[in-house]
PDB file of N, CA and C in Angstrom:
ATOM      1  N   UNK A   1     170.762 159.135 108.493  1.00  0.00           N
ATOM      2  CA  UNK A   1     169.549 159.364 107.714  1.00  0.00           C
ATOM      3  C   UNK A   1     168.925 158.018 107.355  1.00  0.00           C
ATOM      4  N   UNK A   2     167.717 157.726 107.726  1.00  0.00           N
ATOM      5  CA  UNK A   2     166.988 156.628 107.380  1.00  0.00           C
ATOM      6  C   UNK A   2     166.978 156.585 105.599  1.00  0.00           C
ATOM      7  N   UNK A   3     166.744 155.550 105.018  1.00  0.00           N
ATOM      8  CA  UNK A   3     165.982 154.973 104.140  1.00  0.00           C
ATOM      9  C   UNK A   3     164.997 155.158 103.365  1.00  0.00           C
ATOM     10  N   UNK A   4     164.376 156.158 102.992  1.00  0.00           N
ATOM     11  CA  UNK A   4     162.701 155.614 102.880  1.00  0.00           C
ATOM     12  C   UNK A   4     162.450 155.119 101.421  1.00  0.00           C
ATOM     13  N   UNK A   5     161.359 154.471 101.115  1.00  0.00           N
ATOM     14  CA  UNK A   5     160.955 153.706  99.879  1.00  0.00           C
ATOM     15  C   UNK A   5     160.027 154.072  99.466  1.00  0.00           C
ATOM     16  N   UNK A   6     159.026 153.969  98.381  1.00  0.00           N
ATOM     17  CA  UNK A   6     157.976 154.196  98.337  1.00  0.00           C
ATOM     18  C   UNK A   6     156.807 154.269  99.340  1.00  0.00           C
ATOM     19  N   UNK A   7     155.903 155.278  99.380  1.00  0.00           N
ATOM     20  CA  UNK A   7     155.025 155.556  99.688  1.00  0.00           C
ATOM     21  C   UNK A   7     153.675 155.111  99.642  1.00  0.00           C
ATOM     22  N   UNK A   8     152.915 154.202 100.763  1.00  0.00           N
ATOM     23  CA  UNK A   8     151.935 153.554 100.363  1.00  0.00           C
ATOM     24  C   UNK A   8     151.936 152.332  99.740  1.00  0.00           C
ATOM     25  N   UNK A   9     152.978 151.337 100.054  1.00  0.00           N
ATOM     26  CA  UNK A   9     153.428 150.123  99.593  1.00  0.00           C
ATOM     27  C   UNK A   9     153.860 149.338 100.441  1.00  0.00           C
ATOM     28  N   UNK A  10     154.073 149.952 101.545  1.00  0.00           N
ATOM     29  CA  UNK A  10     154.199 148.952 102.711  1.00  0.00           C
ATOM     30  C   UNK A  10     153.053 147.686 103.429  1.00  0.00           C
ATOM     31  N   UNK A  11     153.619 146.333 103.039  1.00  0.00           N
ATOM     32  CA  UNK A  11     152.543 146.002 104.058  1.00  0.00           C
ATOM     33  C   UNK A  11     152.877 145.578 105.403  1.00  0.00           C
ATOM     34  N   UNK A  12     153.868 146.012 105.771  1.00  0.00           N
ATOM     35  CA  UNK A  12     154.408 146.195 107.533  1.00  0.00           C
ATOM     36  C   UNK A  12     152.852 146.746 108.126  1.00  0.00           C
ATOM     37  N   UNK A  13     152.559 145.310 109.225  1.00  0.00           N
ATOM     38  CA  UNK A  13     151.544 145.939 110.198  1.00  0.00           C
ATOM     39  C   UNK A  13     151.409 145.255 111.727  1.00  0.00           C
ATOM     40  N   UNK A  14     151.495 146.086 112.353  1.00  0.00           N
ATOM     41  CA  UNK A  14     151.646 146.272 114.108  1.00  0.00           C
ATOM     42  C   UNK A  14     150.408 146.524 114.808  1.00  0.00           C
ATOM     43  N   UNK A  15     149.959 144.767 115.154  1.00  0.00           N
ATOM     44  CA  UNK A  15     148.720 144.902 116.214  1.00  0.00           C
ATOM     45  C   UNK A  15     149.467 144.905 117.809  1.00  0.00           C
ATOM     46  N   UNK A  16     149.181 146.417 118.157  1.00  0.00           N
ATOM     47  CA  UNK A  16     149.411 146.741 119.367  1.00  0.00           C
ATOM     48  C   UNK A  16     148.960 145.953 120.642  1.00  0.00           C
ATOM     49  N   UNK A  17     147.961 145.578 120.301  1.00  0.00           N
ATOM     50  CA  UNK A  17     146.939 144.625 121.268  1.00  0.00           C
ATOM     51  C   UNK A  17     147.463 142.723 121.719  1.00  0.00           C
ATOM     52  N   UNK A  18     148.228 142.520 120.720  1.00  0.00           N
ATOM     53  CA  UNK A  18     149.030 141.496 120.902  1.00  0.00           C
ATOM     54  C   UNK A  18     150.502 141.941 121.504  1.00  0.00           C
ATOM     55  N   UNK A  19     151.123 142.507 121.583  1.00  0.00           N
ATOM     56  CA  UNK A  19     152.309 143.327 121.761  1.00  0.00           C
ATOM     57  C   UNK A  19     152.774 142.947 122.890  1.00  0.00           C
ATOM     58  N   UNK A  20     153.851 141.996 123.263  1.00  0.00           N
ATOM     59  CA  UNK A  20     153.728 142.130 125.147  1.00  0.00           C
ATOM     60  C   UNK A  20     155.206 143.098 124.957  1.00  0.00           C
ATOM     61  N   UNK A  21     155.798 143.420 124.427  1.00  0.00           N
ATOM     62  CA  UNK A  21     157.293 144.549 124.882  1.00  0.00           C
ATOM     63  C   UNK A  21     158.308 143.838 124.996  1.00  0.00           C
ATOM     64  N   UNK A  22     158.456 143.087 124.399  1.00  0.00           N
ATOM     65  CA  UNK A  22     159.445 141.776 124.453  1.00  0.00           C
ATOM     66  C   UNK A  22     160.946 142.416 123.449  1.00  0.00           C
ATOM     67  N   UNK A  23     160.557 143.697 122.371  1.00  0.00           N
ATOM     68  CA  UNK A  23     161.802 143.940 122.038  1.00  0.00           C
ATOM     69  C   UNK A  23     162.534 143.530 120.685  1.00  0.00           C
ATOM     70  N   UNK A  24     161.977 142.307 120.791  1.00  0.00           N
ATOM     71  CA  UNK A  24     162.796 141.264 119.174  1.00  0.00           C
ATOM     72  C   UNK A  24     162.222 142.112 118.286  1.00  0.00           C
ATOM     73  N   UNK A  25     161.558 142.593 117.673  1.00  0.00           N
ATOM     74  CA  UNK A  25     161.478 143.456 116.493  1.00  0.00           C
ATOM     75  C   UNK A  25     162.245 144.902 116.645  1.00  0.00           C
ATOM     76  N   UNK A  26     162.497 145.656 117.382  1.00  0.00           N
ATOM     77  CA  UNK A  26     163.935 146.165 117.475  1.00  0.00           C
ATOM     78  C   UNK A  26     165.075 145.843 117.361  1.00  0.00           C
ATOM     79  N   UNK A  27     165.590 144.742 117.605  1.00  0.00           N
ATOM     80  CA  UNK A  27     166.456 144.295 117.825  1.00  0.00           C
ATOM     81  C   UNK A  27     166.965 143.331 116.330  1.00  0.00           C
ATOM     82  N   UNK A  28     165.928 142.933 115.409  1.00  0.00           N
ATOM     83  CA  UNK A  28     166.335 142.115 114.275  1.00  0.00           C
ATOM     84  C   UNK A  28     165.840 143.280 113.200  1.00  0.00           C
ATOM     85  N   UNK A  29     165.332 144.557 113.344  1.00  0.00           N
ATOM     86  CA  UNK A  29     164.903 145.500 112.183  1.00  0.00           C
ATOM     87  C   UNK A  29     166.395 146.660 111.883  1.00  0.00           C
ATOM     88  N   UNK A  30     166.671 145.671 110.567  1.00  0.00           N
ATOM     89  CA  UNK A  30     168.187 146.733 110.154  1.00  0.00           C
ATOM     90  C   UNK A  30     167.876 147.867 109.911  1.00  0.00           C
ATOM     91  N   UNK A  31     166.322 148.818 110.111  1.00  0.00           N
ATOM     92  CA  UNK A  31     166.396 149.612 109.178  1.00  0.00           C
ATOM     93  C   UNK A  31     165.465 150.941 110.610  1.00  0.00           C
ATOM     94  N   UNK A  32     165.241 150.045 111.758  1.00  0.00           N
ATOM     95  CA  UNK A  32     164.976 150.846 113.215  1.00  0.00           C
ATOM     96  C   UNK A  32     163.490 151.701 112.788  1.00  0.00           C
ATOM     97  N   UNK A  33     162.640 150.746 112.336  1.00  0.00           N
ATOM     98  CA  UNK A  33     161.314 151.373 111.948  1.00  0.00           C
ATOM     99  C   UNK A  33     160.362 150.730 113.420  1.00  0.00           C
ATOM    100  N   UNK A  34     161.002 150.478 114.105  1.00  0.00           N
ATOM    101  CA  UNK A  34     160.622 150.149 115.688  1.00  0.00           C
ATOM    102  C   UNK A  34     160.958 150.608 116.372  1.00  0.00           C
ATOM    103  N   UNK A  35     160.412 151.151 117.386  1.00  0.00           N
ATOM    104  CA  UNK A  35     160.476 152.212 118.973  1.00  0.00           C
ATOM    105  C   UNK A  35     159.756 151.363 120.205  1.00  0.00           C
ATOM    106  N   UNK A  36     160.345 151.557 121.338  1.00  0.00           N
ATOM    107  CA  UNK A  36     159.505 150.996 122.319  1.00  0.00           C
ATOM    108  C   UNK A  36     159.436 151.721 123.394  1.00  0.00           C
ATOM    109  N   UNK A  37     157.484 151.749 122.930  1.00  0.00           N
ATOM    110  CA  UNK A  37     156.948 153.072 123.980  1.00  0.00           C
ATOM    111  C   UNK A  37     155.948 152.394 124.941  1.00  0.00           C
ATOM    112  N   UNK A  38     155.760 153.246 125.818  1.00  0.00           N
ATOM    113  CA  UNK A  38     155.395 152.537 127.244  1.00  0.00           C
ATOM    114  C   UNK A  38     154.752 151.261 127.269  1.00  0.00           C
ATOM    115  N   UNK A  39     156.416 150.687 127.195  1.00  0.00           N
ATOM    116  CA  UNK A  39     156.283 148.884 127.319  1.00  0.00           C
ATOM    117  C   UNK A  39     155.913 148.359 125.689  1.00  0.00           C
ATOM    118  N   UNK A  40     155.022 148.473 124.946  1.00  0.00           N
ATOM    119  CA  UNK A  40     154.979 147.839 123.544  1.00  0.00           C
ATOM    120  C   UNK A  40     155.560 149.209 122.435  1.00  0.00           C
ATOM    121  N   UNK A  41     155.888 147.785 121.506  1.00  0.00           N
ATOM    122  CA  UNK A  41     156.282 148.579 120.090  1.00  0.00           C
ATOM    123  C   UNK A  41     155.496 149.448 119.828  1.00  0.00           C
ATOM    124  N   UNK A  42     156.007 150.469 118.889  1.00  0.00           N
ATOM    125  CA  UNK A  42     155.297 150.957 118.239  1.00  0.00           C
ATOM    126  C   UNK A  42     156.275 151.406 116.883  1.00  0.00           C
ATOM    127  N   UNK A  43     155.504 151.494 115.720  1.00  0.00           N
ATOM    128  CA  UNK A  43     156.115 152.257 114.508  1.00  0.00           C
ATOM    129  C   UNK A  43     156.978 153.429 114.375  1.00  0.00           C
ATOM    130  N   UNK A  44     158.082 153.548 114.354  1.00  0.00           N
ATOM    131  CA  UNK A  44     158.720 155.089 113.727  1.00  0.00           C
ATOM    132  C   UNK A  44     158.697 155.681 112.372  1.00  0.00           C
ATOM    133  N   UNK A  45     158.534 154.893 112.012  1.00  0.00           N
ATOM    134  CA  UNK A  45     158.499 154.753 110.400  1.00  0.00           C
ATOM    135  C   UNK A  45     158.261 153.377 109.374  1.00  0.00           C
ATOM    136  N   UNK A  46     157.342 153.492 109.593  1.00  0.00           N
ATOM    137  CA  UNK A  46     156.675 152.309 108.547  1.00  0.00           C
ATOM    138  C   UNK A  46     156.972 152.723 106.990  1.00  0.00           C
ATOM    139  N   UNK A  47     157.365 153.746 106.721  1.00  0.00           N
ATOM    140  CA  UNK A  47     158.207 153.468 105.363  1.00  0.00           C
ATOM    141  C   UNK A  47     159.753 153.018 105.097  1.00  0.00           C
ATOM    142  N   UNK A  48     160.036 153.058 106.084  1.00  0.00           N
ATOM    143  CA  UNK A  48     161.373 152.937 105.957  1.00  0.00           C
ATOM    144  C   UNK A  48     161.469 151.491 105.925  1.00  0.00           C
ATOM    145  N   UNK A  49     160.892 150.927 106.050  1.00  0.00           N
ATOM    146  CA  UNK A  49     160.513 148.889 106.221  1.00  0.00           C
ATOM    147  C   UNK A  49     160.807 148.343 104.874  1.00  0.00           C
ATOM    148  N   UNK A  50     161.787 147.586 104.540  1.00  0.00           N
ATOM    149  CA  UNK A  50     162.330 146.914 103.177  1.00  0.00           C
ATOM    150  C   UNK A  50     161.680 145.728 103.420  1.00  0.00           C
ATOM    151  N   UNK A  51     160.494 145.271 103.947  1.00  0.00           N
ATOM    152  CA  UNK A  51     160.280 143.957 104.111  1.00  0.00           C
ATOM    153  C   UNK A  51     160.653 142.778 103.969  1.00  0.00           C
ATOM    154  N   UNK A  52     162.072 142.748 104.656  1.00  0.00           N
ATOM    155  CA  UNK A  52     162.744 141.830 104.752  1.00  0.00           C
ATOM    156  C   UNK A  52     161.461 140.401 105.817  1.00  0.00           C
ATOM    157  N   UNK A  53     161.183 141.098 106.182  1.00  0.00           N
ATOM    158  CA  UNK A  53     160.530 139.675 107.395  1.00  0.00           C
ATOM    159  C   UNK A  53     160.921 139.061 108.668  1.00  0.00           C
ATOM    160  N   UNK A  54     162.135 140.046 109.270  1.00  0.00           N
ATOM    161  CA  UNK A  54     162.738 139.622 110.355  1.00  0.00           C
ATOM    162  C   UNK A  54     161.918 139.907 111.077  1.00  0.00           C
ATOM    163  N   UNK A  55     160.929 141.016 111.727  1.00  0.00           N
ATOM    164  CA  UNK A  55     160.110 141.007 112.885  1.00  0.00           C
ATOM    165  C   UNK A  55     159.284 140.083 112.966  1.00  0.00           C
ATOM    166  N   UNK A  56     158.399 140.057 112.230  1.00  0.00           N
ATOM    167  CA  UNK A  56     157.388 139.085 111.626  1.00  0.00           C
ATOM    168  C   UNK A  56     158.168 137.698 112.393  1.00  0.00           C
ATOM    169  N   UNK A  57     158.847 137.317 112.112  1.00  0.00           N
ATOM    170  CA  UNK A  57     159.566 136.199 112.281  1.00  0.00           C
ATOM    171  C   UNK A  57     159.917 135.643 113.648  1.00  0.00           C
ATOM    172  N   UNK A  58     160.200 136.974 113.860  1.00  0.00           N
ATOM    173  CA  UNK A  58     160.846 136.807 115.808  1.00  0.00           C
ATOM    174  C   UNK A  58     160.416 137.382 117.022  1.00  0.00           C
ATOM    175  N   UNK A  59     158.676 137.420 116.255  1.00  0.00           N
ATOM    176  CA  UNK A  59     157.565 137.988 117.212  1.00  0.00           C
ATOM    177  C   UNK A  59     156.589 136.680 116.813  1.00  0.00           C
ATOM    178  N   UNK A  60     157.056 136.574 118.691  1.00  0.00           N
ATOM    179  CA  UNK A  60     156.600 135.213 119.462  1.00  0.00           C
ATOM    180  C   UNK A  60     154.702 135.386 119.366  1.00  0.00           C
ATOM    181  N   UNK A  61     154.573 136.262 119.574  1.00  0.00           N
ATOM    182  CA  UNK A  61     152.858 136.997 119.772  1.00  0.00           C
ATOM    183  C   UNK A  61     152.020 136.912 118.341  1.00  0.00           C
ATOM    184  N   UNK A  62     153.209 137.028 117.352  1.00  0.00           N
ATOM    185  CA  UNK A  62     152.712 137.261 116.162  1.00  0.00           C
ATOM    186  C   UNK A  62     151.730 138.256 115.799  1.00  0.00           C
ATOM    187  N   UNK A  63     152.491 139.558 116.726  1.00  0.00           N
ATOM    188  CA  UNK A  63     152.092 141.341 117.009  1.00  0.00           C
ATOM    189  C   UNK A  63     152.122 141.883 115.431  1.00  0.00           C
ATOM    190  N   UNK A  64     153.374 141.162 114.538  1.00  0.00           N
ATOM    191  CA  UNK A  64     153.817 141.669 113.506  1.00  0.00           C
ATOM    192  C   UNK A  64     153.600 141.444 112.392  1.00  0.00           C
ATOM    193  N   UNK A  65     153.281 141.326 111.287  1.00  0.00           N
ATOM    194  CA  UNK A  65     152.383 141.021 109.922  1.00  0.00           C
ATOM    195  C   UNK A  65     153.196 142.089 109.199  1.00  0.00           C
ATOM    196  N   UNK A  66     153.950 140.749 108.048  1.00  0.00           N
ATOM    197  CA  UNK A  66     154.534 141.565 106.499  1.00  0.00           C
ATOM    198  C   UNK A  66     154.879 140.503 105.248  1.00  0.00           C
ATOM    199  N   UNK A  67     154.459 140.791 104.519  1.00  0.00           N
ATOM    200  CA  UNK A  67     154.844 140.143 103.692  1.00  0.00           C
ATOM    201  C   UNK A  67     156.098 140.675 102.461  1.00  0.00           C
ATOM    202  N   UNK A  68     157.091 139.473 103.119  1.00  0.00           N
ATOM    203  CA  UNK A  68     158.440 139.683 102.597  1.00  0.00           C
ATOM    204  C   UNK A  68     158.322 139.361 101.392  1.00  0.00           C
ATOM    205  N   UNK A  69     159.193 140.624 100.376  1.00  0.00           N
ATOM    206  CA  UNK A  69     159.646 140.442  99.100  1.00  0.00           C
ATOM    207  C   UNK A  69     159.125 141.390  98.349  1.00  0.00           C
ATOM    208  N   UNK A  70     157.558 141.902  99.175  1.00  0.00           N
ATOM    209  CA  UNK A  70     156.322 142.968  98.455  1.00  0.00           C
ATOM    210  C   UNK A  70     156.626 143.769  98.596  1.00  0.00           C
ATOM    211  N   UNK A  71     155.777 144.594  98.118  1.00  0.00           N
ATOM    212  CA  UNK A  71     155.951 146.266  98.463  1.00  0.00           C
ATOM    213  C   UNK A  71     156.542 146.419  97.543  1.00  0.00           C
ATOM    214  N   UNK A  72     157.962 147.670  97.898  1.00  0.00           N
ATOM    215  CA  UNK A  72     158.635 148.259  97.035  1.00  0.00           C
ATOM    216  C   UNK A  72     159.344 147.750  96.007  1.00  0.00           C
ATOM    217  N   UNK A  73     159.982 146.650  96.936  1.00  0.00           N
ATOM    218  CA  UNK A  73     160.806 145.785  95.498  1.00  0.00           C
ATOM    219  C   UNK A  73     159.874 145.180  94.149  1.00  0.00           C
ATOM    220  N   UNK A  74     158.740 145.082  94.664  1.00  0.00           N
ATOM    221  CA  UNK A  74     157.976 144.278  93.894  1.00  0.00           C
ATOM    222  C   UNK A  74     157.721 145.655  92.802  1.00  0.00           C
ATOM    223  N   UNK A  75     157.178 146.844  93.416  1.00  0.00           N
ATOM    224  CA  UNK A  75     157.139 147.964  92.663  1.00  0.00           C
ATOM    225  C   UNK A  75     157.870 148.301  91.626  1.00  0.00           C
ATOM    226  N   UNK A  76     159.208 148.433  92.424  1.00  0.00           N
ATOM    227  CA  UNK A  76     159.860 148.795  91.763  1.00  0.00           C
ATOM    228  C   UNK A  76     160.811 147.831  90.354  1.00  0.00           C
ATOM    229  N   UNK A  77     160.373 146.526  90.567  1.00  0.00           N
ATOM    230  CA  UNK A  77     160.528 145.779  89.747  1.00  0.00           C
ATOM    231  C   UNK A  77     159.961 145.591  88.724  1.00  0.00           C
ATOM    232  N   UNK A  78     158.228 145.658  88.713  1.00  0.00           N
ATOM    233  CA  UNK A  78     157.442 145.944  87.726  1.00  0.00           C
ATOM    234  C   UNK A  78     157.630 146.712  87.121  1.00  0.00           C
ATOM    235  N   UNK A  79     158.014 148.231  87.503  1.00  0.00           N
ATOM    236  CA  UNK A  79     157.780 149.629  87.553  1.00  0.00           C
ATOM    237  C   UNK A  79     159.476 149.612  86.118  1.00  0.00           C
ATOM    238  N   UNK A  80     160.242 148.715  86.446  1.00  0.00           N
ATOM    239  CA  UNK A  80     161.016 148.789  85.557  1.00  0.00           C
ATOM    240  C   UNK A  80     161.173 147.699  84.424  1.00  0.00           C
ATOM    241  N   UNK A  81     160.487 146.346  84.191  1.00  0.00           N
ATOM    242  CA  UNK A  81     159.922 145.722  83.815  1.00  0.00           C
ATOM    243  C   UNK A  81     159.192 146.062  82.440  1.00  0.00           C
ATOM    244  N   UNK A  82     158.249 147.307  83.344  1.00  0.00           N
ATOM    245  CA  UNK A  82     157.141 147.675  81.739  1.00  0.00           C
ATOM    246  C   UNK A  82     157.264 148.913  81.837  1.00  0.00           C
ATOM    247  N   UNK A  83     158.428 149.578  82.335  1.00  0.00           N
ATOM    248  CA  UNK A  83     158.891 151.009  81.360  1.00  0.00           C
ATOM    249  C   UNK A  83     157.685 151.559  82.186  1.00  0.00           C
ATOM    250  N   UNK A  84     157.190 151.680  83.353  1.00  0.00           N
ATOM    251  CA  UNK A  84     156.364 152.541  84.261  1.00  0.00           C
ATOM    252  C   UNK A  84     156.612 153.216  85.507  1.00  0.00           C
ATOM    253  N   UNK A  85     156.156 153.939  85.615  1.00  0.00           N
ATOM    254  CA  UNK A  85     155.962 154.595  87.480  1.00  0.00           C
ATOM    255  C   UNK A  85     155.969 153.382  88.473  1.00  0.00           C
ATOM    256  N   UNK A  86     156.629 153.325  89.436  1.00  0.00           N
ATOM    257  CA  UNK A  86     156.640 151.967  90.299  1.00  0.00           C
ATOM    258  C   UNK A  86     155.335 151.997  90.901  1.00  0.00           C
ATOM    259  N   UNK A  87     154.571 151.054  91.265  1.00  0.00           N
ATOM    260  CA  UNK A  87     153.573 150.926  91.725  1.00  0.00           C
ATOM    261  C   UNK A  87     152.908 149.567  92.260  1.00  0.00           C
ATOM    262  N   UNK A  88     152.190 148.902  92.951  1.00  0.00           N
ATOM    263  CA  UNK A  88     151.744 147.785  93.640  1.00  0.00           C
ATOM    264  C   UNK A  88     150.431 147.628  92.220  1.00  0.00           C
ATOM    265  N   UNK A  89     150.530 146.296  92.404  1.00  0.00           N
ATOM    266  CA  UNK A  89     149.414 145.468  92.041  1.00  0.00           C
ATOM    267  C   UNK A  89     149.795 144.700  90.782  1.00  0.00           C
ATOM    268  N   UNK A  90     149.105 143.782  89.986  1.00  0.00           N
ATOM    269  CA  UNK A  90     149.403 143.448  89.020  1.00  0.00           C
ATOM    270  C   UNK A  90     149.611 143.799  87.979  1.00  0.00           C
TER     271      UNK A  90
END
């Protein structure tokens, strides 16, 4: 069973158009929110993404865009912080 995190907090993003099928974002994503369909990545689940920053990292094309640390943790850090609903932004 996957993972999933909040909803709408991801900023995991996959320009297909840069993409050559090279694989390394399968291969460094602990959490398998990468598939590879005819020849380039594509998303299985973009929630399931803890934005760690390993694809991002080891995509040569720079197909992959995230900013590590955001999202959920950040949510959910605030979200417990000031006694609230987890949520993005300041």
């Amino acid at each position: 069973m996957r993972q999933s995190y909040l909803k709408n907090v991801v900023t995991l993003n996959l320009n297909s158009d840069k993409c050559i099928g090279c694989g390394r974002c399968l291969e460094v994503c602990p959490h398998d929110v990468f598939v590879l369909e005819s020849g380039k990545a594509e998303l299985r689940d973009r929630e399931a993404c803890m934005e760690c920053g390993a694809c991002a990292r080891n995509c040569s094309e720079e197909a992959v865009t995230v900013r590590a640390g955001v999202g959920c943790a950040y949510a959910i850090a605030i979200g417990m912080l000031r006694g609230t609903e987890p949520h993005c932004g300041e």
